[in-house]
PDB file of N, CA and C in Angstrom:
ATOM      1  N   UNK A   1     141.496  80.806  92.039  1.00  0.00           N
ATOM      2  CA  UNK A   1     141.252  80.903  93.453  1.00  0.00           C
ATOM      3  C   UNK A   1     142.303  80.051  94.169  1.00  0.00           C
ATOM      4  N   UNK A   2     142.889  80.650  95.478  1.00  0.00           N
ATOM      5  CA  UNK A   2     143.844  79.838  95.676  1.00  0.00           C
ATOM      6  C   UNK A   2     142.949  78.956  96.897  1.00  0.00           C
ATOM      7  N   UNK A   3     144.041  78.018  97.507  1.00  0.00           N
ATOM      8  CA  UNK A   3     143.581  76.740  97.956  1.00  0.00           C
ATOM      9  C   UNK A   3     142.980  77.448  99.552  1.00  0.00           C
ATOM     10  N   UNK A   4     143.852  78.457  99.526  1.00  0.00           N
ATOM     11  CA  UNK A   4     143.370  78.883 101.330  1.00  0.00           C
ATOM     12  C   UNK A   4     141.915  79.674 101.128  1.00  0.00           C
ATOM     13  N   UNK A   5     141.902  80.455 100.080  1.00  0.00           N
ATOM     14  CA  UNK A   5     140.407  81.323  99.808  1.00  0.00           C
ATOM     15  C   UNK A   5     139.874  80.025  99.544  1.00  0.00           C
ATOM     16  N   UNK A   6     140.035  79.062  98.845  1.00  0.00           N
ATOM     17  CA  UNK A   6     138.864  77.926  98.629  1.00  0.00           C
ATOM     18  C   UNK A   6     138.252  77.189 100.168  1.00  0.00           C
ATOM     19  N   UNK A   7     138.886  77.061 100.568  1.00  0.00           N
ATOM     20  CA  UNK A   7     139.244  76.646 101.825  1.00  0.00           C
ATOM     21  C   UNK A   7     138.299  77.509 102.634  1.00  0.00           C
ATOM     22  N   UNK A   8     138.365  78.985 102.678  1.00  0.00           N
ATOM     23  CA  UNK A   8     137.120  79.707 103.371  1.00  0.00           C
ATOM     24  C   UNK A   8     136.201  80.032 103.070  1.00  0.00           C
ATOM     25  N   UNK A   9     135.728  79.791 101.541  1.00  0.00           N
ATOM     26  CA  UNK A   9     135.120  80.092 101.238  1.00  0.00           C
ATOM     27  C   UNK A   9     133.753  78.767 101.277  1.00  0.00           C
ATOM     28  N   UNK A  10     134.561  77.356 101.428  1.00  0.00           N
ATOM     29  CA  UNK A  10     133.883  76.404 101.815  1.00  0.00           C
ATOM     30  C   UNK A  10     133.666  76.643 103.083  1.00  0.00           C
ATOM     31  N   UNK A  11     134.429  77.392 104.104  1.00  0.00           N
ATOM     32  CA  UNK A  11     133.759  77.261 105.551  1.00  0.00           C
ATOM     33  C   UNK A  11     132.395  78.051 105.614  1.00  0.00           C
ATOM     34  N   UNK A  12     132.534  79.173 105.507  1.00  0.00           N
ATOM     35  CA  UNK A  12     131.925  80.493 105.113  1.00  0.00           C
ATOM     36  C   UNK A  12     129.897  79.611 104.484  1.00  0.00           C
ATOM     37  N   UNK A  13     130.301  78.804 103.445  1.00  0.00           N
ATOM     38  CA  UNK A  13     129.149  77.708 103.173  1.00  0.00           C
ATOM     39  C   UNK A  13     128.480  77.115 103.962  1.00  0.00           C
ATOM     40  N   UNK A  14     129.510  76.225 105.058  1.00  0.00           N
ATOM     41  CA  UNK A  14     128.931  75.031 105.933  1.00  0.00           C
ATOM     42  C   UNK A  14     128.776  76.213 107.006  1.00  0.00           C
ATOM     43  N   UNK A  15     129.072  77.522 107.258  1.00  0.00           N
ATOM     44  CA  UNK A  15     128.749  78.076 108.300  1.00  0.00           C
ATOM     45  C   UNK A  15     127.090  78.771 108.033  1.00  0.00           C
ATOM     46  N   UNK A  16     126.914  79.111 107.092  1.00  0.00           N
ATOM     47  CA  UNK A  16     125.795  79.635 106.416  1.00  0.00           C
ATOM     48  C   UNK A  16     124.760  78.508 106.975  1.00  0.00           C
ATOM     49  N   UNK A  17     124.744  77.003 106.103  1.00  0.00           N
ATOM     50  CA  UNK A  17     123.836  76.376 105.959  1.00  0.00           C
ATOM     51  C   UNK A  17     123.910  75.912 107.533  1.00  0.00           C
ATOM     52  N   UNK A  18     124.502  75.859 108.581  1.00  0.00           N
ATOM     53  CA  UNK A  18     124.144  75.630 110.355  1.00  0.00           C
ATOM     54  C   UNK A  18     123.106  76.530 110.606  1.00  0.00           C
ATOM     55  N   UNK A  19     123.915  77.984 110.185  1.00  0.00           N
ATOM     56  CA  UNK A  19     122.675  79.202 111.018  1.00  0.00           C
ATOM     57  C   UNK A  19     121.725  78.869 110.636  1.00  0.00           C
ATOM     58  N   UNK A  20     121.051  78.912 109.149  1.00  0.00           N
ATOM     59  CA  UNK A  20     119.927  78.030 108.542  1.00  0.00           C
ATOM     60  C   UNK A  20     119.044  77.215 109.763  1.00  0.00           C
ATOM     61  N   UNK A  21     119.654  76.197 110.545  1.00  0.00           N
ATOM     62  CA  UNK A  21     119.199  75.351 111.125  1.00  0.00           C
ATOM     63  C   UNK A  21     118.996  75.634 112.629  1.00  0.00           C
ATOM     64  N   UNK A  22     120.090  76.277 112.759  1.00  0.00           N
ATOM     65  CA  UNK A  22     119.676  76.724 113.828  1.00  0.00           C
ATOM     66  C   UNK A  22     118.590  78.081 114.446  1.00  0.00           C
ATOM     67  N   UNK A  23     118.393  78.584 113.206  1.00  0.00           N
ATOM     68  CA  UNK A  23     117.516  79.560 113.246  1.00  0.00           C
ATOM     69  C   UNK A  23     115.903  79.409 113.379  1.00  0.00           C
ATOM     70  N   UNK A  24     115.597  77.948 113.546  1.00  0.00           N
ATOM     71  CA  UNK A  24     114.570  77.806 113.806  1.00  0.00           C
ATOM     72  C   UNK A  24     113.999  77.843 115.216  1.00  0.00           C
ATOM     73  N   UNK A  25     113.119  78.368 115.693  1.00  0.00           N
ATOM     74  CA  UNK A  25     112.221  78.601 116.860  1.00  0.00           C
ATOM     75  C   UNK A  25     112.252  77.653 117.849  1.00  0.00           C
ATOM     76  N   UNK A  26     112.107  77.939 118.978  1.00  0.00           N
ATOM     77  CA  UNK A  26     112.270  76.539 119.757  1.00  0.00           C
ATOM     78  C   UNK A  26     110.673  76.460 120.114  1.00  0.00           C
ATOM     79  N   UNK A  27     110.818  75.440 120.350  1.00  0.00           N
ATOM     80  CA  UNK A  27     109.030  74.432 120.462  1.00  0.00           C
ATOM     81  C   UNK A  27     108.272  75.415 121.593  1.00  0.00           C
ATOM     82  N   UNK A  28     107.172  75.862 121.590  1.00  0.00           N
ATOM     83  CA  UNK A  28     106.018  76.786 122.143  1.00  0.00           C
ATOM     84  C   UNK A  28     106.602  76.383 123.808  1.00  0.00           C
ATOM     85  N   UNK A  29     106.563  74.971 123.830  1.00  0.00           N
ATOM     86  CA  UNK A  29     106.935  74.630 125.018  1.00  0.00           C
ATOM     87  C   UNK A  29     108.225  74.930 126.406  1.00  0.00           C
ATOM     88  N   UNK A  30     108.807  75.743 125.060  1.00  0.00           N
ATOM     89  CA  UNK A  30     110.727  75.250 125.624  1.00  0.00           C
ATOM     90  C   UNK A  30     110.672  76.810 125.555  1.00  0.00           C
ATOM     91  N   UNK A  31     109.565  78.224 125.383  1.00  0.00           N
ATOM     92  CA  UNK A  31     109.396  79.464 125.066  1.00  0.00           C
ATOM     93  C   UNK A  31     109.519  79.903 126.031  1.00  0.00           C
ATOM     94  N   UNK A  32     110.363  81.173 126.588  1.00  0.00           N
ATOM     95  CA  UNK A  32     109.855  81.814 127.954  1.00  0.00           C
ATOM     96  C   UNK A  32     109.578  82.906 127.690  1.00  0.00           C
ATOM     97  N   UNK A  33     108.334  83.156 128.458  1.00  0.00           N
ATOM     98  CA  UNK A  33     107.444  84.263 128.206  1.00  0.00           C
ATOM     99  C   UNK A  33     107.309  85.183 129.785  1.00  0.00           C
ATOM    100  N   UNK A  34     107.801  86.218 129.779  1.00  0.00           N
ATOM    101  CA  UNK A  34     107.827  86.784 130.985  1.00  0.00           C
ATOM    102  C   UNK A  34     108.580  86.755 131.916  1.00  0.00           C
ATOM    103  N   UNK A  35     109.136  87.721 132.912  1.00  0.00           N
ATOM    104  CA  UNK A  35     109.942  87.493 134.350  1.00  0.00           C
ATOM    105  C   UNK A  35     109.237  87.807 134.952  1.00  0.00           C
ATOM    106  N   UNK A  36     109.977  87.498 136.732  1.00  0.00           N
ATOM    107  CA  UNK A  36     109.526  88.727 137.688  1.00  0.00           C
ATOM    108  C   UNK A  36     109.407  89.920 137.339  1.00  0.00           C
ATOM    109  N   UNK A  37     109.493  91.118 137.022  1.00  0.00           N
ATOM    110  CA  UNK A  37     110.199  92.367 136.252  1.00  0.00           C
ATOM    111  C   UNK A  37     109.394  92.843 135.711  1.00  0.00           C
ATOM    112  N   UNK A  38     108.929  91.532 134.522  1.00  0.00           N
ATOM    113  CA  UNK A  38     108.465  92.429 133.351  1.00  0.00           C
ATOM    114  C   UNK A  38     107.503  90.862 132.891  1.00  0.00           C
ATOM    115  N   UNK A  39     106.146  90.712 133.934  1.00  0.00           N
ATOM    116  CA  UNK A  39     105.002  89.634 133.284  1.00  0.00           C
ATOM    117  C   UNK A  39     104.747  89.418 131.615  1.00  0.00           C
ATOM    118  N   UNK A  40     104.202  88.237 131.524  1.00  0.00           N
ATOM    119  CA  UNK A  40     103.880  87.929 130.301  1.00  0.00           C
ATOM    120  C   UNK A  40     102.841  88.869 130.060  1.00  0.00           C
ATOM    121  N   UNK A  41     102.782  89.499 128.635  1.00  0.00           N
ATOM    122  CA  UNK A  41     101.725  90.210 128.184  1.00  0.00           C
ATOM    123  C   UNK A  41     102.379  91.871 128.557  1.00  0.00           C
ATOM    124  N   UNK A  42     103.079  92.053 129.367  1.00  0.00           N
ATOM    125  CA  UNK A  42     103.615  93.396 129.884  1.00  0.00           C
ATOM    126  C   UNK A  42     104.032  94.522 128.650  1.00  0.00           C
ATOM    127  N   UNK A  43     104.285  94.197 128.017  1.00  0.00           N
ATOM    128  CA  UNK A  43     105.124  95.215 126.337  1.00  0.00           C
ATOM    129  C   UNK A  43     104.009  94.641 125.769  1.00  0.00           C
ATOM    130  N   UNK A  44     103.001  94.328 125.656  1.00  0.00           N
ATOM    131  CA  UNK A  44     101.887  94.006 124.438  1.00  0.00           C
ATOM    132  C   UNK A  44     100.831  95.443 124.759  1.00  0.00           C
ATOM    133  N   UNK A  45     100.370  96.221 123.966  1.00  0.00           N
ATOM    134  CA  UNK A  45      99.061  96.803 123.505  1.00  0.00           C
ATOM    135  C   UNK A  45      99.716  98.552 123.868  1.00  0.00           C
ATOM    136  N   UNK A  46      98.935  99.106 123.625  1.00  0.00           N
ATOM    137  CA  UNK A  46      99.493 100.744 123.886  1.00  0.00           C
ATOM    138  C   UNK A  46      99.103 100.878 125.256  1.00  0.00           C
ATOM    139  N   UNK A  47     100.200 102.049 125.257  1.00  0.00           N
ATOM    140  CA  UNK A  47      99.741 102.655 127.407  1.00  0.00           C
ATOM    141  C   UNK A  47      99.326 104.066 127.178  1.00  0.00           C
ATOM    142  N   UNK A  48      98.343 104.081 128.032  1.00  0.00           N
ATOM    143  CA  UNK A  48      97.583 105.156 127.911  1.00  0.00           C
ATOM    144  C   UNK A  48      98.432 106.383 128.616  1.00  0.00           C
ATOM    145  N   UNK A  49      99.502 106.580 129.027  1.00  0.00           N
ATOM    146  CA  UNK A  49     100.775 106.912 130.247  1.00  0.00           C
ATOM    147  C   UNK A  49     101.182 107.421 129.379  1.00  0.00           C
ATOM    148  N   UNK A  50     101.272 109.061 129.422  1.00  0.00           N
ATOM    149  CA  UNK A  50     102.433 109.526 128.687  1.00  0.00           C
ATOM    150  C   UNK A  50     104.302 109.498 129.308  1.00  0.00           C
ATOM    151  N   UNK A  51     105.189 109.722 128.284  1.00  0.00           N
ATOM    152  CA  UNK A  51     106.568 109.497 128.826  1.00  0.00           C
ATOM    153  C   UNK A  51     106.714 110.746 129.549  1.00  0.00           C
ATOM    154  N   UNK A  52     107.616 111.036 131.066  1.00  0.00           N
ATOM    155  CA  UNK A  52     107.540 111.746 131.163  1.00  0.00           C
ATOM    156  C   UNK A  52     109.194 112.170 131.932  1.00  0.00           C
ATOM    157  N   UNK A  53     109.894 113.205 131.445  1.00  0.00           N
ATOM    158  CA  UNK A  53     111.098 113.729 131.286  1.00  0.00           C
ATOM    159  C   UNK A  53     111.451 114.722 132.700  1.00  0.00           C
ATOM    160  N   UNK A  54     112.382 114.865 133.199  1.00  0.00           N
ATOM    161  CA  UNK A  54     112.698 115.589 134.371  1.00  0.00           C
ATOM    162  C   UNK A  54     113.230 117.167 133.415  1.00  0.00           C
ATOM    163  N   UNK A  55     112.869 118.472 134.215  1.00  0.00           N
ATOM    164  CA  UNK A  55     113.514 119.103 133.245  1.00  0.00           C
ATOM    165  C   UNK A  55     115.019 119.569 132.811  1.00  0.00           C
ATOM    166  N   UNK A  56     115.894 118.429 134.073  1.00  0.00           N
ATOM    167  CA  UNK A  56     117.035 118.427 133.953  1.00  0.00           C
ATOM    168  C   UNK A  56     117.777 117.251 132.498  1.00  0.00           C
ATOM    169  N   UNK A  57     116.542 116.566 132.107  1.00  0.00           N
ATOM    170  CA  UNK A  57     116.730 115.795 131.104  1.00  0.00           C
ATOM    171  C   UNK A  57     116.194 116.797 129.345  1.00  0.00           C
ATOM    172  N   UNK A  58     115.273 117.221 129.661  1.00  0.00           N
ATOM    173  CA  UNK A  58     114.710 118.160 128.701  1.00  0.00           C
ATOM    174  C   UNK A  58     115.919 119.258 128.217  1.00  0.00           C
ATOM    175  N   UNK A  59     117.160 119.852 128.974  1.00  0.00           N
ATOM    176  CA  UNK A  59     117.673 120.415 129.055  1.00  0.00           C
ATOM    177  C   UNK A  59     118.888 120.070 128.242  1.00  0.00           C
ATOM    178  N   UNK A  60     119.125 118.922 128.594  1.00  0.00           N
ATOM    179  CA  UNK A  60     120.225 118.313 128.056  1.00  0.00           C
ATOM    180  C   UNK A  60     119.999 117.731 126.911  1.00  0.00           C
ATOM    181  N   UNK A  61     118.678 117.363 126.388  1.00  0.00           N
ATOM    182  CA  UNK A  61     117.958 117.028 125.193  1.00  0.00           C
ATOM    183  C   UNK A  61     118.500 118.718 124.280  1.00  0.00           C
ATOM    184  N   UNK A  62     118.401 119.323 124.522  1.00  0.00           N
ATOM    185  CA  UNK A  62     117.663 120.486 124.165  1.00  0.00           C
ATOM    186  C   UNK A  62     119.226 121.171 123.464  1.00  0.00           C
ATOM    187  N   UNK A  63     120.227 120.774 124.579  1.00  0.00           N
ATOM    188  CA  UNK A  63     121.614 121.305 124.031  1.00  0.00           C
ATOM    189  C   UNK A  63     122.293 120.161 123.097  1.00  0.00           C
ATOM    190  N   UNK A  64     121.694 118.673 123.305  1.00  0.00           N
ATOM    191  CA  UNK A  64     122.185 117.551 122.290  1.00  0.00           C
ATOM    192  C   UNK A  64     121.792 118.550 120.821  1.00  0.00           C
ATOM    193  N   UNK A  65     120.392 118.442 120.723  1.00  0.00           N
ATOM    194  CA  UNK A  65     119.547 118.705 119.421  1.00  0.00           C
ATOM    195  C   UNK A  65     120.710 119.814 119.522  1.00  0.00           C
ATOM    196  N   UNK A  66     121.061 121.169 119.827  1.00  0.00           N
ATOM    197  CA  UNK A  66     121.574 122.255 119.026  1.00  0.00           C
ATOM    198  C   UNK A  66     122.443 122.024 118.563  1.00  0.00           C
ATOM    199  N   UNK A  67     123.678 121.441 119.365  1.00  0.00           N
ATOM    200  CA  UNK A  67     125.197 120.870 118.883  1.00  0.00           C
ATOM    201  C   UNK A  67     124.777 120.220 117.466  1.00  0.00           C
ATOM    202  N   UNK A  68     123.765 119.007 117.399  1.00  0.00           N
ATOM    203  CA  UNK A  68     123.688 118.367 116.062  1.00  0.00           C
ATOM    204  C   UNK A  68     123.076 119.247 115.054  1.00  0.00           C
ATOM    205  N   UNK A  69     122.550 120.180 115.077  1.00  0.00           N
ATOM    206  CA  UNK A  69     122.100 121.118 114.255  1.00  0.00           C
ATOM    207  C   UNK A  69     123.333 122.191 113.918  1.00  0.00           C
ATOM    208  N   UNK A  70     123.870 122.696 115.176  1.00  0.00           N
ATOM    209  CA  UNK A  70     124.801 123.482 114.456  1.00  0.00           C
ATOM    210  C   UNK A  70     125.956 122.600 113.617  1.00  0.00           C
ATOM    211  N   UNK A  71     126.537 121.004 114.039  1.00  0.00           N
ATOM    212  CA  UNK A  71     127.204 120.325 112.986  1.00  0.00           C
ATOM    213  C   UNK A  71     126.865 120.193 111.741  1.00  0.00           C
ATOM    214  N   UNK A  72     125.159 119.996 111.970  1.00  0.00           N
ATOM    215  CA  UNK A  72     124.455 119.912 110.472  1.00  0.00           C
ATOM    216  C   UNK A  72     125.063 120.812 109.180  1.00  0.00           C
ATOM    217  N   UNK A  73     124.819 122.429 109.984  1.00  0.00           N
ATOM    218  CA  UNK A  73     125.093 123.446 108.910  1.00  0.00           C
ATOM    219  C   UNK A  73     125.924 123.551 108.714  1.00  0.00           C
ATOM    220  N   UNK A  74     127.025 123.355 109.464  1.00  0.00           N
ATOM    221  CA  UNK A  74     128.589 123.389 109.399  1.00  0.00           C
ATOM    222  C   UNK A  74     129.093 122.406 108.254  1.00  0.00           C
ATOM    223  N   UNK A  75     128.226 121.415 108.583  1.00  0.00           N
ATOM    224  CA  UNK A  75     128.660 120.142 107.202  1.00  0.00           C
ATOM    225  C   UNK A  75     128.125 121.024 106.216  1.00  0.00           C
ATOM    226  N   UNK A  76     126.511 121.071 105.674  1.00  0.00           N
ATOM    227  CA  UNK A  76     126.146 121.884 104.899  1.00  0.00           C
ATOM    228  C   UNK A  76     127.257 122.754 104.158  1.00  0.00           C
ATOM    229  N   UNK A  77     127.392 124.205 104.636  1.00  0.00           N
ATOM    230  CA  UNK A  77     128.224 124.919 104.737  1.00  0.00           C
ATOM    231  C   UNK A  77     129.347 124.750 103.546  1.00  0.00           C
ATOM    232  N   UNK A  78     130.152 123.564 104.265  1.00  0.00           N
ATOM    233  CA  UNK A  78     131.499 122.960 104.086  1.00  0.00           C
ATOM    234  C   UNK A  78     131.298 122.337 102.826  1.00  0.00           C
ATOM    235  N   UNK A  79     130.274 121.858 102.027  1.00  0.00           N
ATOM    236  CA  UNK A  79     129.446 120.934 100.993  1.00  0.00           C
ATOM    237  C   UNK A  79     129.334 121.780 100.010  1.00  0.00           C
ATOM    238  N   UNK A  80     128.613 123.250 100.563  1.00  0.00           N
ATOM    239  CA  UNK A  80     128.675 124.075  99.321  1.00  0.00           C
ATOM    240  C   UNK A  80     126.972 124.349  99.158  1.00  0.00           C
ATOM    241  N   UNK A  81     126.440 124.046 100.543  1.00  0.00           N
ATOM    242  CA  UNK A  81     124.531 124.234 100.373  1.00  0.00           C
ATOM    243  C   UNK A  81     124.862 125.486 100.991  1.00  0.00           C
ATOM    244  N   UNK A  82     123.357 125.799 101.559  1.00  0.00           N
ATOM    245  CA  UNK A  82     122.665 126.910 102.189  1.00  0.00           C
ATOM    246  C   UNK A  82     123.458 127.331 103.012  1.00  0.00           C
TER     247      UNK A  82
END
């Protein structure tokens, strides 16, 4: 191993064992929970609200999905399947 790979490969170490440390949680206290925007508790439990799509979005959904389907078979195809 030469001296410069030794060399990063010791950084690469002391960089490892920081994240380690720093990856710990900050104190319940120092936590922020919530904005204006979006209250604490707001993304917790299911919504009874279904999602709901304009049909100018449905549309464009609709020609994404074909393009990736017709690439699909085309790969297929090209592979030597169906």
């Amino acid at each position: 191993m030469t001296s410069e790979a030794r060399q990063r490969y010791l950084y690469l170490i002391r960089q490892t064992k920081d994240d380690k440390e720093q990856s710990t949680p900050a104190p319940k206290k120092d936590q922020i929970e919530g904005s204006k925007k979006n209250p604490k508790g707001s993304a917790g439990g299911d919504s009874d609200k279904d999602i709901k799509f304009l049909n100018k979005q449905k549309s464009l959904f609709k020609i994404v999905l074909i393009n990736i389907m017709k690439k699909l078979r085309k790969r297929d195809w090209q592979l030597g399947g169906e």
